[in-house]
C-alpha atoms as a PDB file:
ATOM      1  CA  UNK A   1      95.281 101.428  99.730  1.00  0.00           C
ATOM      2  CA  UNK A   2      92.172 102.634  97.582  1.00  0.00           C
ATOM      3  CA  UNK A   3      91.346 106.320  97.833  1.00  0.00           C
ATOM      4  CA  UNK A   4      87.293 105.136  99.047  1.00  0.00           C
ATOM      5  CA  UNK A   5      88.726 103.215 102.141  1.00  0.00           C
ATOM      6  CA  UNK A   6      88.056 104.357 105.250  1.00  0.00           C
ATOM      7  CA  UNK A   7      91.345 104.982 107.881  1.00  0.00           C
ATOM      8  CA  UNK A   8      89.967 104.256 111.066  1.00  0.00           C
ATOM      9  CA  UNK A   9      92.294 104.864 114.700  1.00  0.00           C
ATOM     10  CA  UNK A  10      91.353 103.315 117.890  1.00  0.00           C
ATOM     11  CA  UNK A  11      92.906 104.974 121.058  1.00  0.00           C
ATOM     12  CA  UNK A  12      91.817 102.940 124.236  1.00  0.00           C
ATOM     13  CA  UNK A  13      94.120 101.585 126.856  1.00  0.00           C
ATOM     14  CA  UNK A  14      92.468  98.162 126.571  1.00  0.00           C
ATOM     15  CA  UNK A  15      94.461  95.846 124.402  1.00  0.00           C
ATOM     16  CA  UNK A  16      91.032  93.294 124.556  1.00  0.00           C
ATOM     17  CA  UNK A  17      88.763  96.172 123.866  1.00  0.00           C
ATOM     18  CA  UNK A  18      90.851  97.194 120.926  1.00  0.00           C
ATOM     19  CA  UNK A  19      91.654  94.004 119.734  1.00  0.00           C
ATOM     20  CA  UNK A  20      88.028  93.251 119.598  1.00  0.00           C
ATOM     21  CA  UNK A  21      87.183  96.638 117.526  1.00  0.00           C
ATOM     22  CA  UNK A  22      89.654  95.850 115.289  1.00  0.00           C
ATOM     23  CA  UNK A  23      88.354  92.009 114.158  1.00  0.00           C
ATOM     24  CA  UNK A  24      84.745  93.626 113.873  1.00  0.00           C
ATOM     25  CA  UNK A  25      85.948  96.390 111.991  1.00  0.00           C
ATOM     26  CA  UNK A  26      87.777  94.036 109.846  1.00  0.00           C
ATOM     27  CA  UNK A  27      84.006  92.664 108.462  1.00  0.00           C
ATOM     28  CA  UNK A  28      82.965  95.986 107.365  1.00  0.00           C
ATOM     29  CA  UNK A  29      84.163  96.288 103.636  1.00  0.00           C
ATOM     30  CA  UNK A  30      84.157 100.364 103.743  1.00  0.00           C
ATOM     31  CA  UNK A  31      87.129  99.682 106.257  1.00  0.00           C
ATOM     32  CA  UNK A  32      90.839  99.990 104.853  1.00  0.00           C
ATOM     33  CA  UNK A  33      92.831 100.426 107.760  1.00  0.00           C
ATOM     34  CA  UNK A  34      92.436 100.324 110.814  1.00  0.00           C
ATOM     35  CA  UNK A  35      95.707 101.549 113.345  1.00  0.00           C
ATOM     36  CA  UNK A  36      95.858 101.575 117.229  1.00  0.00           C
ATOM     37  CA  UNK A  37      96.921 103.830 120.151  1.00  0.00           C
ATOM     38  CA  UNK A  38      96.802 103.311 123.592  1.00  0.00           C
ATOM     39  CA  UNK A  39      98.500 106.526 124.571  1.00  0.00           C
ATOM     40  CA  UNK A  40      96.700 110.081 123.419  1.00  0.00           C
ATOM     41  CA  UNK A  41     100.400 111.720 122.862  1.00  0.00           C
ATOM     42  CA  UNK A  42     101.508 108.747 120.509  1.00  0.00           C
ATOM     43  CA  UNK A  43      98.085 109.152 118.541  1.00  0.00           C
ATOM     44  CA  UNK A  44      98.518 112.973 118.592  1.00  0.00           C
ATOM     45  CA  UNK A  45     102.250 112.370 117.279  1.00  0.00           C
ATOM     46  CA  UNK A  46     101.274 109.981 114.206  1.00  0.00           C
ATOM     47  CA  UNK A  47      97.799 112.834 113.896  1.00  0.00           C
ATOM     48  CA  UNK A  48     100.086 115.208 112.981  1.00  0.00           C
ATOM     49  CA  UNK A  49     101.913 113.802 110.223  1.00  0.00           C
ATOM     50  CA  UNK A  50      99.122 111.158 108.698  1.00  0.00           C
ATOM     51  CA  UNK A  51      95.997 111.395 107.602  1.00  0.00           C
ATOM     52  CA  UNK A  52      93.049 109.446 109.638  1.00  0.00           C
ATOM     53  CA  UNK A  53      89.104 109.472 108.727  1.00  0.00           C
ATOM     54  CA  UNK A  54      87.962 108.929 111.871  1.00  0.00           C
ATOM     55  CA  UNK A  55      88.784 108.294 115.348  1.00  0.00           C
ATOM     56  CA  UNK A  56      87.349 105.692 117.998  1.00  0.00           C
ATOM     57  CA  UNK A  57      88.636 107.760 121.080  1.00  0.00           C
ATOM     58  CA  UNK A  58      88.153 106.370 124.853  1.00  0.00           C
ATOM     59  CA  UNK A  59      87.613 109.218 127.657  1.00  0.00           C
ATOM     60  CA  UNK A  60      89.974 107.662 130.245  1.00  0.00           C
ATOM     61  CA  UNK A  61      93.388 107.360 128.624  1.00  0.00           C
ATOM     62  CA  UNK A  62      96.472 106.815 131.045  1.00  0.00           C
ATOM     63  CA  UNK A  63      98.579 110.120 129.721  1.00  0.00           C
ATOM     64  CA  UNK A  64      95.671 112.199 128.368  1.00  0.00           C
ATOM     65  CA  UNK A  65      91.843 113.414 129.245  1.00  0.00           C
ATOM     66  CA  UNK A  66      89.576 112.488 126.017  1.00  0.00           C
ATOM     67  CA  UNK A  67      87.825 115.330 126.357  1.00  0.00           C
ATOM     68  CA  UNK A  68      90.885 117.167 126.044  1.00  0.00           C
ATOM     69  CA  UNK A  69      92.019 115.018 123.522  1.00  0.00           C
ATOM     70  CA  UNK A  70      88.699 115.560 121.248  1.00  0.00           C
ATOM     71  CA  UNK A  71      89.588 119.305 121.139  1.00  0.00           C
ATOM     72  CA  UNK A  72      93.104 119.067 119.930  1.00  0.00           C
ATOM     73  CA  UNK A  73      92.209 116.414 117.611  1.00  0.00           C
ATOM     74  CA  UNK A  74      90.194 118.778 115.727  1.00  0.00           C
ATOM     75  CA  UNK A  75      92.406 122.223 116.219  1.00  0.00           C
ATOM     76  CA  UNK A  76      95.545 119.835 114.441  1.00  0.00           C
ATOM     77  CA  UNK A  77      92.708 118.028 111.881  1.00  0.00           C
ATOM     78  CA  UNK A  78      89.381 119.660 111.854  1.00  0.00           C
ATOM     79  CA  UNK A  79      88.264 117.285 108.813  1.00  0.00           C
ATOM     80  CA  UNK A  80      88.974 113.915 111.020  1.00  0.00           C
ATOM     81  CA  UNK A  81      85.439 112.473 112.560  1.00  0.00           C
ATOM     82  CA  UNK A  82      85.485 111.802 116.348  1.00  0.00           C
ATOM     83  CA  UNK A  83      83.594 109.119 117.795  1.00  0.00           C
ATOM     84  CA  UNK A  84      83.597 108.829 121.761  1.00  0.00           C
ATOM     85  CA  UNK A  85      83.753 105.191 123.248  1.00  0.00           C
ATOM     86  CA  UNK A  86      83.438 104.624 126.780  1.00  0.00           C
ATOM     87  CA  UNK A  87      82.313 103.640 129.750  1.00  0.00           C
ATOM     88  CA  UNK A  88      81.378 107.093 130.887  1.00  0.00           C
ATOM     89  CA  UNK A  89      77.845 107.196 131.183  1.00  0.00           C
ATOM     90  CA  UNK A  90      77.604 110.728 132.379  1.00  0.00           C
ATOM     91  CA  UNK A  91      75.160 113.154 130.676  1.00  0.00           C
ATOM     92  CA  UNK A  92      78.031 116.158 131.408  1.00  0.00           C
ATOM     93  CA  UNK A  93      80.985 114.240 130.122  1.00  0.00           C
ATOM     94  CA  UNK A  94      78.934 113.420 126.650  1.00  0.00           C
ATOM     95  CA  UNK A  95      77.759 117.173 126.202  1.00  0.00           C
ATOM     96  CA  UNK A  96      81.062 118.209 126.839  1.00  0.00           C
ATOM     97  CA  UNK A  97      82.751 115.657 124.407  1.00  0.00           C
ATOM     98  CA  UNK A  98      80.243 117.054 121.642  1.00  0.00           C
ATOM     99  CA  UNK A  99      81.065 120.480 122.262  1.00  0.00           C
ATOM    100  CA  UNK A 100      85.044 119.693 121.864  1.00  0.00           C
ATOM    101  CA  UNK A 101      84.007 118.622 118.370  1.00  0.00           C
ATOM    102  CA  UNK A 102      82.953 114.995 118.834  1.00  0.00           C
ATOM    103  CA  UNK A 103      80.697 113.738 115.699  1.00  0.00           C
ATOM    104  CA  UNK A 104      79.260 110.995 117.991  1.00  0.00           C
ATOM    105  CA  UNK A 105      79.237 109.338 121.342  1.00  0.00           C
ATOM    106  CA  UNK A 106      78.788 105.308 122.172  1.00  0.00           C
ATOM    107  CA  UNK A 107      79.080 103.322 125.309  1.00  0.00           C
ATOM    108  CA  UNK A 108      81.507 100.353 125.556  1.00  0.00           C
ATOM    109  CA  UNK A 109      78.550  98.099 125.861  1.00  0.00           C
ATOM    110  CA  UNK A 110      76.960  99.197 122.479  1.00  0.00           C
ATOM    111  CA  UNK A 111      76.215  96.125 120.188  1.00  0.00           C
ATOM    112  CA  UNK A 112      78.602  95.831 116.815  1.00  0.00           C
ATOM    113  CA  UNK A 113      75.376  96.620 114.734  1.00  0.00           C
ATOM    114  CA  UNK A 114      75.373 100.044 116.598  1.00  0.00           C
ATOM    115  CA  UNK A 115      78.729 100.663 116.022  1.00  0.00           C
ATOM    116  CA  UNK A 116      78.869  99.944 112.776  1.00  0.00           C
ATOM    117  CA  UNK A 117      75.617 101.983 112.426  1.00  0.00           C
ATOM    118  CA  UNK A 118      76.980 105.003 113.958  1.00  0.00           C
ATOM    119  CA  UNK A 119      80.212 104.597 111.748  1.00  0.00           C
ATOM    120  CA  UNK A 120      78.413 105.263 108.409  1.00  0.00           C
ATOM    121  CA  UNK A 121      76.174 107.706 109.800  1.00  0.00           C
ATOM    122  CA  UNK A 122      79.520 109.646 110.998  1.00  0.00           C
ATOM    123  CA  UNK A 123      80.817 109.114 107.536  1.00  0.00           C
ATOM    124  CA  UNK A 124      78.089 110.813 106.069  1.00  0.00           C
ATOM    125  CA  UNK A 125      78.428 113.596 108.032  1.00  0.00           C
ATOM    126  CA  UNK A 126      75.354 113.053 110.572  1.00  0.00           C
ATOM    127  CA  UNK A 127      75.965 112.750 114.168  1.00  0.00           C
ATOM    128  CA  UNK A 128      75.736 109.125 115.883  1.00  0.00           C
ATOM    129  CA  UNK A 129      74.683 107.822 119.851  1.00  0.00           C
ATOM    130  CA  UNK A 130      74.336 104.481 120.903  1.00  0.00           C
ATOM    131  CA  UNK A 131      70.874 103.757 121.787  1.00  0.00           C
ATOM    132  CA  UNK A 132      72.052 103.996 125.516  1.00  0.00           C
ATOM    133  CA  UNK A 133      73.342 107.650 125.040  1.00  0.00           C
ATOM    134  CA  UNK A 134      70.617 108.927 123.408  1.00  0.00           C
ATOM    135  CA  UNK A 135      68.281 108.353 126.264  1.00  0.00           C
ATOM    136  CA  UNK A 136      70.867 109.567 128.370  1.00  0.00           C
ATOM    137  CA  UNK A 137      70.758 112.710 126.230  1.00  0.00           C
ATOM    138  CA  UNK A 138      66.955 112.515 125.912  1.00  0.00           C
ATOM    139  CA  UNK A 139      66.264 112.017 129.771  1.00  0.00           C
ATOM    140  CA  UNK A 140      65.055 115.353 131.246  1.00  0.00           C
ATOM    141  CA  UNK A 141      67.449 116.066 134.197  1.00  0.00           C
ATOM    142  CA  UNK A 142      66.424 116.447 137.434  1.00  0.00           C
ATOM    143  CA  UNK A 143      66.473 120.440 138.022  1.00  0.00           C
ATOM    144  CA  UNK A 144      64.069 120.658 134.280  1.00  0.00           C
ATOM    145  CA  UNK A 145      61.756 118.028 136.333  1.00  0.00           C
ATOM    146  CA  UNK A 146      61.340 120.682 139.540  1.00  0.00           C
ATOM    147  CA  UNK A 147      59.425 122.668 137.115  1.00  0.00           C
ATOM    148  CA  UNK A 148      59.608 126.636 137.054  1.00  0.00           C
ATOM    149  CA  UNK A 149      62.697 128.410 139.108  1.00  0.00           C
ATOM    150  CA  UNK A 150      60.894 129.929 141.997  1.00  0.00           C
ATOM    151  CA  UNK A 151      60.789 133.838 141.353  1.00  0.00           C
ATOM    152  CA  UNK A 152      63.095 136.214 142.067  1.00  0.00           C
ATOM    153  CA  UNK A 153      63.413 139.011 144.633  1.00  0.00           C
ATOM    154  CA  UNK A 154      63.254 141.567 141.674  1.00  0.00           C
ATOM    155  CA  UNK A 155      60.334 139.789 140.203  1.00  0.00           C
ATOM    156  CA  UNK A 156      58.874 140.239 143.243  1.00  0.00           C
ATOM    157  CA  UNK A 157      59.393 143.904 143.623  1.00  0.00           C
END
């Protein structure tokens, strides 16, 4: 394997979903490897004795929380680029999966184009959202729309 190619894991419990992120990551000619998981402790296991570029990690795994799983990925390899994929469309659960260490955050409905996309702008160390998630993350939430927080008794006195 050439020293420029990219090693890319995919841990999902999906064998369709990974199956079909493995045959489009197969077109992309920056791609050298690409290896599977559908269990966070098994990925976790091979983490800790192999190197791996970056990882395509689902939220909803059935032994481990990806948001847990984001963290310990980068205490064991801080140098390996996380990517969340999932179906989680929650404004909390995205914040929270950046502030594990995540590089980037797509839905499961993101076109290959955006993958791909968010991919290279991982690799170059920039930080990637399907266009779903950024308006998700660009959508003012409802308590900024209220407007100011009503004063306080002390700002009263």
């Amino acid at each position: 394997m050439s020293e420029n190619k990219t090693v890319i894991a995919i841990v999902d419990d999906h064998p369709v979903v990974i199956e079909g992120l493995k045959a489009l990551l197969k077109t992309n000619v920056n791609i050298g490897h690409t290896i599977s998981f559908s269990k966070g402790a098994d990925f976790i296991a091979f983490l800790k004795e192999n190197h791996v570029d970056i990882v395509l990690l689902d939220i909803m795994l059935p032994d481990a929380n990806g948001l847990d799983l984001c963290k310990e990925i980068k205490n064991i390899r801080p140098d390996t680029i996380v990517l969340g994929l999932s179906n989680q469309a929650e404004r909390s659960i995205i914040l929270q999966m950046m502030q594990n260490g995540a590089s980037g955050y797509l839905l499961k409905n993101a076109s290959a184009e955006e993958l791909v996309y968010c991919i290279k702008e991982v690799q170059q160390g920039g930080v990637a959202f399907s266009e779903e998630v950024m308006e998700i993350m660009t959508k003012p939430t409802r308590n900024e729309l209220r407007g100011l927080p009503s004063i306080t008794k002390r700002e009263k006195k």
